[in-house]
C-alpha atoms as a PDB file:
ATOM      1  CA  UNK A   1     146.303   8.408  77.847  1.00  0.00           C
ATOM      2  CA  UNK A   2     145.929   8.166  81.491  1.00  0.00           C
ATOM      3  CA  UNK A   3     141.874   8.256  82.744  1.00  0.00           C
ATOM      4  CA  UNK A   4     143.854   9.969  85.332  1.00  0.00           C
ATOM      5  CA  UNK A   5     143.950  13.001  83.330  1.00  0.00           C
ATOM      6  CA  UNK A   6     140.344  13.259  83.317  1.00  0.00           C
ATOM      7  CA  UNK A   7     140.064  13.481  87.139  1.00  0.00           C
ATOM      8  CA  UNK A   8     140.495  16.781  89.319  1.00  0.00           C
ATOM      9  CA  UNK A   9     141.968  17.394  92.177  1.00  0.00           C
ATOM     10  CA  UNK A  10     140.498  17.270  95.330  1.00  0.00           C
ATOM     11  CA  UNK A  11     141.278  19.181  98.422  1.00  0.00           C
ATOM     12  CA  UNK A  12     142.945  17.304 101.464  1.00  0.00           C
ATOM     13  CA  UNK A  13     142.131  17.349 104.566  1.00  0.00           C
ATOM     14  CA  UNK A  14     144.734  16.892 107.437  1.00  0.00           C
ATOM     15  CA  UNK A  15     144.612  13.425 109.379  1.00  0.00           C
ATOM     16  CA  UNK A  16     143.653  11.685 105.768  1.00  0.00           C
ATOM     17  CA  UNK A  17     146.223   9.152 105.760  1.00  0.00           C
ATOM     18  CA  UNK A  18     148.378   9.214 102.937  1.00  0.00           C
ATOM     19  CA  UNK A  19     147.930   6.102 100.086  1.00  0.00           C
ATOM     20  CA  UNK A  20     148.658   2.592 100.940  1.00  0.00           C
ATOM     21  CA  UNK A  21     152.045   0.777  99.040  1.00  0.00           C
ATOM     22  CA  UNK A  22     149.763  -1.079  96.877  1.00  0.00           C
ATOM     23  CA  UNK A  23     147.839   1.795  95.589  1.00  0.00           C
ATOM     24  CA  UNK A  24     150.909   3.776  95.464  1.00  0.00           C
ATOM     25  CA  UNK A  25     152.371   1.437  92.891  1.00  0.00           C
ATOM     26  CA  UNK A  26     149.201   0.785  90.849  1.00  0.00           C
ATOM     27  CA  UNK A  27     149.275   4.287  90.454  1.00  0.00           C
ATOM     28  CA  UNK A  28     152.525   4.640  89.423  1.00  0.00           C
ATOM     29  CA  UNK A  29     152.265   2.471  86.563  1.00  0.00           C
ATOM     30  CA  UNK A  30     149.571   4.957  85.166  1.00  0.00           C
ATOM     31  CA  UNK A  31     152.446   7.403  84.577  1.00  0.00           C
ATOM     32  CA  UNK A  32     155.682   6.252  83.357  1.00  0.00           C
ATOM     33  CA  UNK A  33     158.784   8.507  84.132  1.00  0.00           C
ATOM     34  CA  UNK A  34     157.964   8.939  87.359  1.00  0.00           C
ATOM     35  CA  UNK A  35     159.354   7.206  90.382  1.00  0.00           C
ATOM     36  CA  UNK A  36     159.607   7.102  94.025  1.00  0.00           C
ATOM     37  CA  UNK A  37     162.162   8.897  95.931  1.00  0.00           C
ATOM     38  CA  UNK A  38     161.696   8.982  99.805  1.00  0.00           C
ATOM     39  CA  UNK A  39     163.134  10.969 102.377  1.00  0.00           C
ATOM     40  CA  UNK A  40     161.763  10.346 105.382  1.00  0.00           C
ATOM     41  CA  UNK A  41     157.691  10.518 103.608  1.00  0.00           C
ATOM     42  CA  UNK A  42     157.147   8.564  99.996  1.00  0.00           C
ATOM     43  CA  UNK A  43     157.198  11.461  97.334  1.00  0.00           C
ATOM     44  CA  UNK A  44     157.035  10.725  93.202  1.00  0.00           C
ATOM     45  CA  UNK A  45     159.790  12.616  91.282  1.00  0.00           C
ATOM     46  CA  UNK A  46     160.191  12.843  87.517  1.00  0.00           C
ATOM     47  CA  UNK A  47     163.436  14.603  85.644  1.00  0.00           C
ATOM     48  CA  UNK A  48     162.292  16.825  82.198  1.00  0.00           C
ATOM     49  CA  UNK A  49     165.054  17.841  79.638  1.00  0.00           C
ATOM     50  CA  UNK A  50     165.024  20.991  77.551  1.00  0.00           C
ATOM     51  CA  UNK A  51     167.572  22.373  74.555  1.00  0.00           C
ATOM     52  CA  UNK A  52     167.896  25.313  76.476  1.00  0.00           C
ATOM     53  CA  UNK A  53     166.540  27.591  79.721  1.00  0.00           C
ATOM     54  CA  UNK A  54     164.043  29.236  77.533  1.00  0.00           C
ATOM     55  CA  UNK A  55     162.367  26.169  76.921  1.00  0.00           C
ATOM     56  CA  UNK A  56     162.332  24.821  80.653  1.00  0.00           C
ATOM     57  CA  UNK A  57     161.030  28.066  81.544  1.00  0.00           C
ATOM     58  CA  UNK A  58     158.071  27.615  79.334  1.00  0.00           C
ATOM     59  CA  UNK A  59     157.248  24.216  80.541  1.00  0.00           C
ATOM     60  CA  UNK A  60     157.449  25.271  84.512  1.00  0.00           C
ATOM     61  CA  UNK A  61     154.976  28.097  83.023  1.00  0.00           C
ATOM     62  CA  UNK A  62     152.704  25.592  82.160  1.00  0.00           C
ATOM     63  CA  UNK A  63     153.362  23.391  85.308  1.00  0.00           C
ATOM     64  CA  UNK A  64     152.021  26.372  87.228  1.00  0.00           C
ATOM     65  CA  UNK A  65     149.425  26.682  85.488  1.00  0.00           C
ATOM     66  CA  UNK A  66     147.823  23.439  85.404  1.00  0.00           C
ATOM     67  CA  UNK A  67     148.822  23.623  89.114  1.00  0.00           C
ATOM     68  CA  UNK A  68     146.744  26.753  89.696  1.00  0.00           C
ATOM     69  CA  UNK A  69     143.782  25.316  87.786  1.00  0.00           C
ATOM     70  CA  UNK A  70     143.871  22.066  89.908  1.00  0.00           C
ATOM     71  CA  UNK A  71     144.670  23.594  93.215  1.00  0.00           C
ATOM     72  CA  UNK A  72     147.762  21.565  94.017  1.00  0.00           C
ATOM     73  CA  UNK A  73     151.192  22.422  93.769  1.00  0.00           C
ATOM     74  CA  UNK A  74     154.457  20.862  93.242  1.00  0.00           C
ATOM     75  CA  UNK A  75     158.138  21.431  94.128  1.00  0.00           C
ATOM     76  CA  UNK A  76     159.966  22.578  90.800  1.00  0.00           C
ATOM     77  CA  UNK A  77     163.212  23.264  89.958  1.00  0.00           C
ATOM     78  CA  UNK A  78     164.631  24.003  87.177  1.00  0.00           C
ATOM     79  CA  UNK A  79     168.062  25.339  85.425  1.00  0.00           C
ATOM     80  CA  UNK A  80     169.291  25.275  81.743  1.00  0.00           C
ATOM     81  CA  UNK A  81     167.735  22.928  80.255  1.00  0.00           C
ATOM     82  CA  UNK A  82     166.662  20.706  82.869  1.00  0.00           C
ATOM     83  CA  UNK A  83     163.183  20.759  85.428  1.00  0.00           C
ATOM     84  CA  UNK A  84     162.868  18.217  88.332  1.00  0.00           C
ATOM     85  CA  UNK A  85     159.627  17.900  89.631  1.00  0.00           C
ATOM     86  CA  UNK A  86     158.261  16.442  93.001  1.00  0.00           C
ATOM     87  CA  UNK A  87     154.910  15.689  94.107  1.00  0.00           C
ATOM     88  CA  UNK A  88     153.456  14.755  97.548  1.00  0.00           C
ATOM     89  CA  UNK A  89     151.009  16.114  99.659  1.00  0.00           C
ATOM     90  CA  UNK A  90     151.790  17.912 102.781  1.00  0.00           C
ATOM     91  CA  UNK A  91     148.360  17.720 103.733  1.00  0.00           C
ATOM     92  CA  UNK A  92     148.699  13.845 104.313  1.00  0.00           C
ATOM     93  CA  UNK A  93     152.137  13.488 104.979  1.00  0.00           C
ATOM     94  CA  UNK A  94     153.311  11.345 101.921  1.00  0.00           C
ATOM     95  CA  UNK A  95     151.118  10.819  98.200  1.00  0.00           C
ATOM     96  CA  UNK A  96     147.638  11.327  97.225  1.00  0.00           C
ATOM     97  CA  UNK A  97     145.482  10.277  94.494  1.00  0.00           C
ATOM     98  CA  UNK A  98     145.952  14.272  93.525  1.00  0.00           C
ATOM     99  CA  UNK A  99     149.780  13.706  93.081  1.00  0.00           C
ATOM    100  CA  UNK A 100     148.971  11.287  90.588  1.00  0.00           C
ATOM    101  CA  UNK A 101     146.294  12.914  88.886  1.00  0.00           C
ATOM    102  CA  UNK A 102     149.283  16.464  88.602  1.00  0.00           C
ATOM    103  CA  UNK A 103     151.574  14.248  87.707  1.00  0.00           C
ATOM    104  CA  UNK A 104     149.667  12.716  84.671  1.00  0.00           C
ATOM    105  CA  UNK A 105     148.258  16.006  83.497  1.00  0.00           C
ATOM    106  CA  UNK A 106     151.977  17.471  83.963  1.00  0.00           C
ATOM    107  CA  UNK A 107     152.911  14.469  81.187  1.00  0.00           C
ATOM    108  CA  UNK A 108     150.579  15.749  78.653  1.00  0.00           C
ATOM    109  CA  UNK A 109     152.779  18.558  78.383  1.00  0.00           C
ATOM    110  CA  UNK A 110     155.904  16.838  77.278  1.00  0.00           C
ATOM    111  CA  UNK A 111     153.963  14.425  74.732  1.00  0.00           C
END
């Protein structure tokens, strides 16, 4: 498991610049599934499959609530049997440490 699980996430500030390449990608190797997608600011992405809508309903139930607790939120959407989710922080125009820590507590939920 990720130590990045462990860690909470902080609230952003505007003018914090977003995280370096090199960080980005050490970090990304913390949560497999997950990759980069960039349209016009870096975001991470990750696809989830479900047998059916019920379940992906229950898992974006979950998302928002571990989103809630940690006070960052992600872009979800979801259909039968299928959730996409993308991170990045609006805050800082492009990812954040917290992205990574969501996205790693988001994973626990499909182990």
């Amino acid at each position: 498991m990720s130590d990045l699980t462990s860690r909470k996430c902080v609230p952003c500030e505007g003018g914090d610049p977003p995280l370096p390449r090199d960080k980005v990608d050490e970090l990304l190797q913390q949560i497999p599934g997950w990759k980069l997608a960039e349209n016009g600011v870096l975001k991470i992405i990750r696809s989830f499959k479900f047998k059916d809508f019920g379940e992906a309903l229950v898992f974006v139930n979950k998302v928002g609530e571990i989103a809630q607790s940690e006070g960052h939120h992600p872009n979800i959407c979801f259909t039968w049997g299928k959730v996409d989710i993308t991170l990045w922080t609006h805050a800082v125009g492009g990812l954040s440490e917290n992205d990574f820590i969501l996205a790693a507590k988001i994973d626990t939920l499909s182990s």
